[in-house]
PDB file of N, CA and C in Angstrom:
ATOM      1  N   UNK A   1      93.261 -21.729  66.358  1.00  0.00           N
ATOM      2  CA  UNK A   1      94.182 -22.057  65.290  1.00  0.00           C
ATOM      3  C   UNK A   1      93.460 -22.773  64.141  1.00  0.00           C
ATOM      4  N   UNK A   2      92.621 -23.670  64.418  1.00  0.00           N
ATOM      5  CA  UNK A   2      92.077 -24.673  63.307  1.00  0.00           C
ATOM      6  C   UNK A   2      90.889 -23.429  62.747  1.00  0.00           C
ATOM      7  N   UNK A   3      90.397 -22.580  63.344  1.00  0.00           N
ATOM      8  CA  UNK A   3      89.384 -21.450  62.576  1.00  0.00           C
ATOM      9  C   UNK A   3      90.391 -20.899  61.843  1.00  0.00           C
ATOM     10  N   UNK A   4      91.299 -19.933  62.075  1.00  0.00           N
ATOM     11  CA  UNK A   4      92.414 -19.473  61.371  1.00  0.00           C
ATOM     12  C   UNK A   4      92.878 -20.179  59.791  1.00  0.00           C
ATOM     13  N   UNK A   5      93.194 -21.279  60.337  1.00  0.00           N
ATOM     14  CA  UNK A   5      93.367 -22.217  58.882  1.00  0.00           C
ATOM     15  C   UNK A   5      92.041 -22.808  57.931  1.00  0.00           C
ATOM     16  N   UNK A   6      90.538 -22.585  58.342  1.00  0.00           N
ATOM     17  CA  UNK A   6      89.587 -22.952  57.688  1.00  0.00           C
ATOM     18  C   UNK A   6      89.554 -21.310  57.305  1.00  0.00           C
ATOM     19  N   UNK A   7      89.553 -20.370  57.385  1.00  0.00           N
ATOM     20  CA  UNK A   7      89.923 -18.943  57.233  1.00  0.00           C
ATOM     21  C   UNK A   7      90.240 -18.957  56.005  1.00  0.00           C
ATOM     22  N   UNK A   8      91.763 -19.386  56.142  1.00  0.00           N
ATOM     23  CA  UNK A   8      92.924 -18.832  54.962  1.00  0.00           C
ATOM     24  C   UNK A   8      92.634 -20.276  54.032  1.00  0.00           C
ATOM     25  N   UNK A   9      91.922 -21.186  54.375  1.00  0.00           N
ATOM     26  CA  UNK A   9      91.800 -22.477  52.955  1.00  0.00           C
ATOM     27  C   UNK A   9      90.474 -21.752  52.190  1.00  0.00           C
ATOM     28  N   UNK A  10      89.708 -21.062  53.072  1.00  0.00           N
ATOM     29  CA  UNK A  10      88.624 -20.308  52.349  1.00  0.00           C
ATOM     30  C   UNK A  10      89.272 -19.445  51.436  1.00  0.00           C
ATOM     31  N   UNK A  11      90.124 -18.597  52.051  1.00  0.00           N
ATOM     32  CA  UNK A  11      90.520 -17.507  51.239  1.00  0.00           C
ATOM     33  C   UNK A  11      91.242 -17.741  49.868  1.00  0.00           C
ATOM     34  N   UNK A  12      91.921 -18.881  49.996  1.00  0.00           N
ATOM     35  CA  UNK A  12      92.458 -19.472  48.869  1.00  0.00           C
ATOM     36  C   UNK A  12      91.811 -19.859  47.877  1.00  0.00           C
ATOM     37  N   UNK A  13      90.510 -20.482  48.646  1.00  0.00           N
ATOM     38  CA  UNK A  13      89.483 -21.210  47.288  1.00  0.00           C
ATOM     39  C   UNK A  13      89.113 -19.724  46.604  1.00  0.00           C
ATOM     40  N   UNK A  14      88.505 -19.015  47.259  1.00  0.00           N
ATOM     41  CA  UNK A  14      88.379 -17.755  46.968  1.00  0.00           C
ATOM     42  C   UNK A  14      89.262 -16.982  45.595  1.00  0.00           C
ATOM     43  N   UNK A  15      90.628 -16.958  46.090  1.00  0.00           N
ATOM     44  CA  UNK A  15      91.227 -16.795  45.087  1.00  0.00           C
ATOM     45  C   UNK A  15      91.826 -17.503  43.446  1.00  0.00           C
ATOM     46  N   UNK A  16      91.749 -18.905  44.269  1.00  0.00           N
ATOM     47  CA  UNK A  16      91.520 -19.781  42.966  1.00  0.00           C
ATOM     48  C   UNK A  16      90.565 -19.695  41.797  1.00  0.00           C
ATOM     49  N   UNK A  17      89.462 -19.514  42.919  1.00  0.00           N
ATOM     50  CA  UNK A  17      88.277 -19.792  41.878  1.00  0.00           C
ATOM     51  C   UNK A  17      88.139 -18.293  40.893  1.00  0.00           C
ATOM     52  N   UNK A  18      88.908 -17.061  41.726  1.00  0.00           N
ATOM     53  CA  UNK A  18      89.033 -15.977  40.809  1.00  0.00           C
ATOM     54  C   UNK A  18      89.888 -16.159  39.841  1.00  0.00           C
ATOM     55  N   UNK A  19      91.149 -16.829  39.709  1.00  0.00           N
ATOM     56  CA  UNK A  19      91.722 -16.682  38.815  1.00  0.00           C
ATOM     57  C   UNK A  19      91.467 -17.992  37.859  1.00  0.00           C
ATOM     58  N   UNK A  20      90.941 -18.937  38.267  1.00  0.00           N
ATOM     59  CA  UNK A  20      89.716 -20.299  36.997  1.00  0.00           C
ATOM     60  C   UNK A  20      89.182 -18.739  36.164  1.00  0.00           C
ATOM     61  N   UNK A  21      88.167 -18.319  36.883  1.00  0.00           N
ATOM     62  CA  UNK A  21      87.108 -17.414  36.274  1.00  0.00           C
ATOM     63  C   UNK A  21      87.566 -16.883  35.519  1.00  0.00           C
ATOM     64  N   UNK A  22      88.889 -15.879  35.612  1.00  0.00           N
ATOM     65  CA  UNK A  22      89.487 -14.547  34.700  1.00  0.00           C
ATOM     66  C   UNK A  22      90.009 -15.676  33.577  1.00  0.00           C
ATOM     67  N   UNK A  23      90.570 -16.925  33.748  1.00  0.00           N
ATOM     68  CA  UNK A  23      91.038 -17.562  32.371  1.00  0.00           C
ATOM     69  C   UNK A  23      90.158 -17.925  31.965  1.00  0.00           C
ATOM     70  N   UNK A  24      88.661 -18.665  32.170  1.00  0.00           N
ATOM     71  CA  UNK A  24      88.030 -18.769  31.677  1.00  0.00           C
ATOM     72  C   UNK A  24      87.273 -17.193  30.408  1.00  0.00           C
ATOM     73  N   UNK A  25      87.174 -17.132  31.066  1.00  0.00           N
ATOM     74  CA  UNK A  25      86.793 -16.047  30.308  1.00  0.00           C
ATOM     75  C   UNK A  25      87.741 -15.259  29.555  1.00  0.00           C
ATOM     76  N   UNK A  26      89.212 -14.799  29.618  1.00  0.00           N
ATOM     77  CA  UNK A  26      89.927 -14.445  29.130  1.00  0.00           C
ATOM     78  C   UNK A  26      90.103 -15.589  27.458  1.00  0.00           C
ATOM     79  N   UNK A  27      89.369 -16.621  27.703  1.00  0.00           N
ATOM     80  CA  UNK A  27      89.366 -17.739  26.513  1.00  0.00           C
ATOM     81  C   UNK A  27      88.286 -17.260  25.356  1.00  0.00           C
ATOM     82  N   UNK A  28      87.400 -16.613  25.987  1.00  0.00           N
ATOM     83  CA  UNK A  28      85.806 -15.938  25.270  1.00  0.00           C
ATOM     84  C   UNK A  28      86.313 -14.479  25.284  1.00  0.00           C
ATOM     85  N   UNK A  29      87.628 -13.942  25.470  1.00  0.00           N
ATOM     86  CA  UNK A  29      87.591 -12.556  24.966  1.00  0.00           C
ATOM     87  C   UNK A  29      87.176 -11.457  25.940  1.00  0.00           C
ATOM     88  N   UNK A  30      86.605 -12.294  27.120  1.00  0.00           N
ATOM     89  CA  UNK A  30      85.619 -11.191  28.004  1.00  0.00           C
ATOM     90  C   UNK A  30      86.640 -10.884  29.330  1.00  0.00           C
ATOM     91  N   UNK A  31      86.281 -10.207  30.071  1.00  0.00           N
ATOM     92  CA  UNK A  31      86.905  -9.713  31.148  1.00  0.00           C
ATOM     93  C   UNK A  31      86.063  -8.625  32.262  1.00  0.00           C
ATOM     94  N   UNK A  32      85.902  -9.481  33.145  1.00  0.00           N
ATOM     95  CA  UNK A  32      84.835  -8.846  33.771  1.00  0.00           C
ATOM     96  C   UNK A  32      85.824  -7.765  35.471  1.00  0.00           C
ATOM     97  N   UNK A  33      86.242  -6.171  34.991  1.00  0.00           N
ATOM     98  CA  UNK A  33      87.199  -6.175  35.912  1.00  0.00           C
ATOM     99  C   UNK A  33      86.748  -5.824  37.375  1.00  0.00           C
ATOM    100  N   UNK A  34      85.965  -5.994  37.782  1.00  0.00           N
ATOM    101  CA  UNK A  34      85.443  -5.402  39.232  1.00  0.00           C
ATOM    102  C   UNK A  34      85.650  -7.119  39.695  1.00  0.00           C
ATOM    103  N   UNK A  35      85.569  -8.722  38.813  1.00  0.00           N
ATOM    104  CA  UNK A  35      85.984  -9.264  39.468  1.00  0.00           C
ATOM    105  C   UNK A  35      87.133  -9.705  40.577  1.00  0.00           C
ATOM    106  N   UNK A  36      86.482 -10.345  41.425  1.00  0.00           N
ATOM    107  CA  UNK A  36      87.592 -10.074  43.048  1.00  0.00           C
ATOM    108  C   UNK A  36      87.404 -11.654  44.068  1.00  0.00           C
ATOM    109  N   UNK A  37      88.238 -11.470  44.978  1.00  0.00           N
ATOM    110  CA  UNK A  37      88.042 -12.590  46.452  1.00  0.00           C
ATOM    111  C   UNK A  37      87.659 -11.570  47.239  1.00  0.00           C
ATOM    112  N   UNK A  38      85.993 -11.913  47.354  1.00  0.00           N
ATOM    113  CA  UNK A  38      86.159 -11.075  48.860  1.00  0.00           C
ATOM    114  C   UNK A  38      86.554 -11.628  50.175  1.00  0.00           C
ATOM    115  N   UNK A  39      86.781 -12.520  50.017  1.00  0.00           N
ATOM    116  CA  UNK A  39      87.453 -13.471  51.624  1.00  0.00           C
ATOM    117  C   UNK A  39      86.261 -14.186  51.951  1.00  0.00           C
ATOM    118  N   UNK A  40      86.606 -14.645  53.034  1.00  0.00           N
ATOM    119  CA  UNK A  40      86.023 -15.985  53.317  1.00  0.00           C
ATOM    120  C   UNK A  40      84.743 -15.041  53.788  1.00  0.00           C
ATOM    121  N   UNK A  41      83.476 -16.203  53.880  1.00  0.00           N
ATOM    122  CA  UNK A  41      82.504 -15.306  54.023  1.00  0.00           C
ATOM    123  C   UNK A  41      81.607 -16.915  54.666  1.00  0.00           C
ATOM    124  N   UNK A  42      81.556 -16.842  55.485  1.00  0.00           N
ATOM    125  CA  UNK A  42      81.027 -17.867  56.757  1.00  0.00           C
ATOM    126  C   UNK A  42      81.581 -19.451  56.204  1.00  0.00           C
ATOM    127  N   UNK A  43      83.582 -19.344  56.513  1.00  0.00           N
ATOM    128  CA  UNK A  43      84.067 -20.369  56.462  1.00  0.00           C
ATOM    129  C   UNK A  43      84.115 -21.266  54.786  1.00  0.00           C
ATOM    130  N   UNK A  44      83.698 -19.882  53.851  1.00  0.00           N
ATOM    131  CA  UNK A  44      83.557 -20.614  52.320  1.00  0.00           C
ATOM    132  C   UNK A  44      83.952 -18.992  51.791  1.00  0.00           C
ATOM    133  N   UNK A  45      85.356 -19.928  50.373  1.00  0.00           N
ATOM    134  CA  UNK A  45      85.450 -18.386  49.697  1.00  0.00           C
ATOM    135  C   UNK A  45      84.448 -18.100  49.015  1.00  0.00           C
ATOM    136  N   UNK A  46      84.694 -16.503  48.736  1.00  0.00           N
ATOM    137  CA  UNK A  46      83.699 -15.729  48.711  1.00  0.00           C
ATOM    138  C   UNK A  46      83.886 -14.782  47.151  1.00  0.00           C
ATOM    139  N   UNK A  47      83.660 -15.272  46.076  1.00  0.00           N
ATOM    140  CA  UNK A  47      83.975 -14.345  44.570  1.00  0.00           C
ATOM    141  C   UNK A  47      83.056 -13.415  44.675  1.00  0.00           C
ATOM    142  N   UNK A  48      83.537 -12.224  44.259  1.00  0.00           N
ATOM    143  CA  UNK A  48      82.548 -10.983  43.813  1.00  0.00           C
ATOM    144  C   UNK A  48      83.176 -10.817  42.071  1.00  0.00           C
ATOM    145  N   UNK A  49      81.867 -11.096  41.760  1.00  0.00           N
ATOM    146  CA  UNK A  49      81.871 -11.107  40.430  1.00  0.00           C
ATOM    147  C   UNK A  49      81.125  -9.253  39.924  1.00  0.00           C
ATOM    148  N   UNK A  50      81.150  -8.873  40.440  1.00  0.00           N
ATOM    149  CA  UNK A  50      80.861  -6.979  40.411  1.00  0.00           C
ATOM    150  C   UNK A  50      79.348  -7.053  39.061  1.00  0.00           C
ATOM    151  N   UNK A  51      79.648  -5.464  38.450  1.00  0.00           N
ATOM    152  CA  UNK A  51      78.764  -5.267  37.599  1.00  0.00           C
ATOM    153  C   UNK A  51      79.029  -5.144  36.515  1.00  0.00           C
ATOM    154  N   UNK A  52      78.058  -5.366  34.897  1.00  0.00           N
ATOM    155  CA  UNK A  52      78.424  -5.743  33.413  1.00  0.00           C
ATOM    156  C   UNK A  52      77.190  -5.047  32.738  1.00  0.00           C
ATOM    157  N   UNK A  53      77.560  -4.689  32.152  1.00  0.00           N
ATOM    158  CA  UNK A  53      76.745  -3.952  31.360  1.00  0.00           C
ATOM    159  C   UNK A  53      75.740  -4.708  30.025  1.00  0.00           C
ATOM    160  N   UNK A  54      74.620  -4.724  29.834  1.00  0.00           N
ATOM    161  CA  UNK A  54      73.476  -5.659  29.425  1.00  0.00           C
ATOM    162  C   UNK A  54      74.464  -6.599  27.765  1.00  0.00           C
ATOM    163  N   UNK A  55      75.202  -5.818  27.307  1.00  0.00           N
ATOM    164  CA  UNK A  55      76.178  -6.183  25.553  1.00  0.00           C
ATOM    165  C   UNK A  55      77.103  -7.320  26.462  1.00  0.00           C
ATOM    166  N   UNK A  56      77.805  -7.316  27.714  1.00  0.00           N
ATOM    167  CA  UNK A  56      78.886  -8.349  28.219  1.00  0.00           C
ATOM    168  C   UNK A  56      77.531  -9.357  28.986  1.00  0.00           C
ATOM    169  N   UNK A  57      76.809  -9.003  29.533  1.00  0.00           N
ATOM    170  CA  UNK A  57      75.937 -10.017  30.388  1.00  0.00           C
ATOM    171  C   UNK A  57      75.428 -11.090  29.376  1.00  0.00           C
ATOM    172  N   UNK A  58      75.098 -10.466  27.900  1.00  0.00           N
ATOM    173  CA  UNK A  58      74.204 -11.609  26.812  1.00  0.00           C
ATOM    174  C   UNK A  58      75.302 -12.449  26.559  1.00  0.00           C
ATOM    175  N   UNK A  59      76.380 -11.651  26.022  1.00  0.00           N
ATOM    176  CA  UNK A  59      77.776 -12.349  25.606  1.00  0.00           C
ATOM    177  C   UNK A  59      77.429 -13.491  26.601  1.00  0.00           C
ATOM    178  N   UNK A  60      78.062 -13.167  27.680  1.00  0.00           N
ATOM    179  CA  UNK A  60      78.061 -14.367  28.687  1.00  0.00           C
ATOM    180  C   UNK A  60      77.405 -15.485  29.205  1.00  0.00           C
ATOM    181  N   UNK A  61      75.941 -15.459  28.680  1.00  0.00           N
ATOM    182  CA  UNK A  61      74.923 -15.591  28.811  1.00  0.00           C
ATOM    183  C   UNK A  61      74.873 -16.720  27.318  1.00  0.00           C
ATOM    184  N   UNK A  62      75.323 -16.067  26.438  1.00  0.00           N
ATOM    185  CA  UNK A  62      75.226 -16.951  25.190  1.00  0.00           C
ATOM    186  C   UNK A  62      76.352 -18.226  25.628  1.00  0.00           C
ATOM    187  N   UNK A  63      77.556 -18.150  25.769  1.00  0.00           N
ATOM    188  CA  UNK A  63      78.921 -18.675  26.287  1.00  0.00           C
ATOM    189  C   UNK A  63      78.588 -20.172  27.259  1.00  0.00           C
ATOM    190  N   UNK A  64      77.646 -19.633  28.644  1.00  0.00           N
ATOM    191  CA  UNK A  64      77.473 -20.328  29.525  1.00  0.00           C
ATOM    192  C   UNK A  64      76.582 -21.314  28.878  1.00  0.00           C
ATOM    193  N   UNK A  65      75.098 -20.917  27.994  1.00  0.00           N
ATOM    194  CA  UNK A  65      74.584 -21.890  27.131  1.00  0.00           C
ATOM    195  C   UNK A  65      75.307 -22.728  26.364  1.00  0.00           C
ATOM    196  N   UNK A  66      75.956 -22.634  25.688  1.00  0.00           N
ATOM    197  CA  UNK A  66      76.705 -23.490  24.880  1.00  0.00           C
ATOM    198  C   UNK A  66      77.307 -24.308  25.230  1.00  0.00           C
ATOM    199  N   UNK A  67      77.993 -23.864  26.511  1.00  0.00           N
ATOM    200  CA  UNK A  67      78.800 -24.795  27.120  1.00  0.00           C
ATOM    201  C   UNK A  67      78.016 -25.619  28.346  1.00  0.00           C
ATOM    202  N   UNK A  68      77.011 -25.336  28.447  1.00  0.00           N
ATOM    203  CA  UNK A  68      76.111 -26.566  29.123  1.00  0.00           C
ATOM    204  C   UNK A  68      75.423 -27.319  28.421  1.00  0.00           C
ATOM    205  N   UNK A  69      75.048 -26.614  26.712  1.00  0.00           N
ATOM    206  CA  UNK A  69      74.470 -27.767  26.024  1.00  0.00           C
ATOM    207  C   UNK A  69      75.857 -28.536  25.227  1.00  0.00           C
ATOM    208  N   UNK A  70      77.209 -28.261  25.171  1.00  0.00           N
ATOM    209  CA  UNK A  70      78.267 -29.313  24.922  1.00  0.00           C
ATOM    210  C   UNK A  70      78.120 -29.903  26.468  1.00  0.00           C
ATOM    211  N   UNK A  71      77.987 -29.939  27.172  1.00  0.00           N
ATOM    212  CA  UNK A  71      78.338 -30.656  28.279  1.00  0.00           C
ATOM    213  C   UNK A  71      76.997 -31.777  28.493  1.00  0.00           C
ATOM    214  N   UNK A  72      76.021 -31.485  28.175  1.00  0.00           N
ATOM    215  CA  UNK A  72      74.841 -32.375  27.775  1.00  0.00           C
ATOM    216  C   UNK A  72      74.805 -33.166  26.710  1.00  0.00           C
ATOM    217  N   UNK A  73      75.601 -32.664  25.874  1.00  0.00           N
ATOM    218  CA  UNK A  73      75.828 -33.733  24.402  1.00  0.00           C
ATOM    219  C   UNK A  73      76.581 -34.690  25.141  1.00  0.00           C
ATOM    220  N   UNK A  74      77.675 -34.523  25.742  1.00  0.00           N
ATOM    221  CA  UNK A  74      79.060 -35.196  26.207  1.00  0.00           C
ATOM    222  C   UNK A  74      78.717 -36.608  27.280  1.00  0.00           C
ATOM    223  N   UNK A  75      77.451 -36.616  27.745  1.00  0.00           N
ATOM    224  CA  UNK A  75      76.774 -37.413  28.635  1.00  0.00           C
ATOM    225  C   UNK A  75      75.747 -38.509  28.154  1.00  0.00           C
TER     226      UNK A  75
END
């Protein structure tokens, strides 16, 4: 029973953290759709963030910079 429920709290983070991701990014315009929960995957959820083509990877790539060098100013 207590595996069962570390299971489905995985699966949840899992799905949480997919739908953080899709708003996040739905904020930058982007949308990455092969993103998914693949389920718990040794007791921790498990995002599949799929494949992007090299024009969405820079995008994203530019996005994630910025927002780690505001997050370095902020400190």
């Amino acid at each position: 029973m207590q595996y069962k429920r570390r299971q489905d709290a995985a699966y949840q983070a899992g799905e949480e953290a997919v739908t953080n991701l899709q708003a996040a990014l739905a904020l930058a315009d982007l949308t990455l759709p092969s993103l998914s929960n693949d389920g718990p995957v040794a007791g921790h959820g498990f995002v599949r963030l799929g494949g992007c083509n090299a024009d969405f990877a820079n995008r994203l790539a530019v996005i994630i910079a910025a927002g780690a060098d505001a997050l370095q100013h902020q400190r």
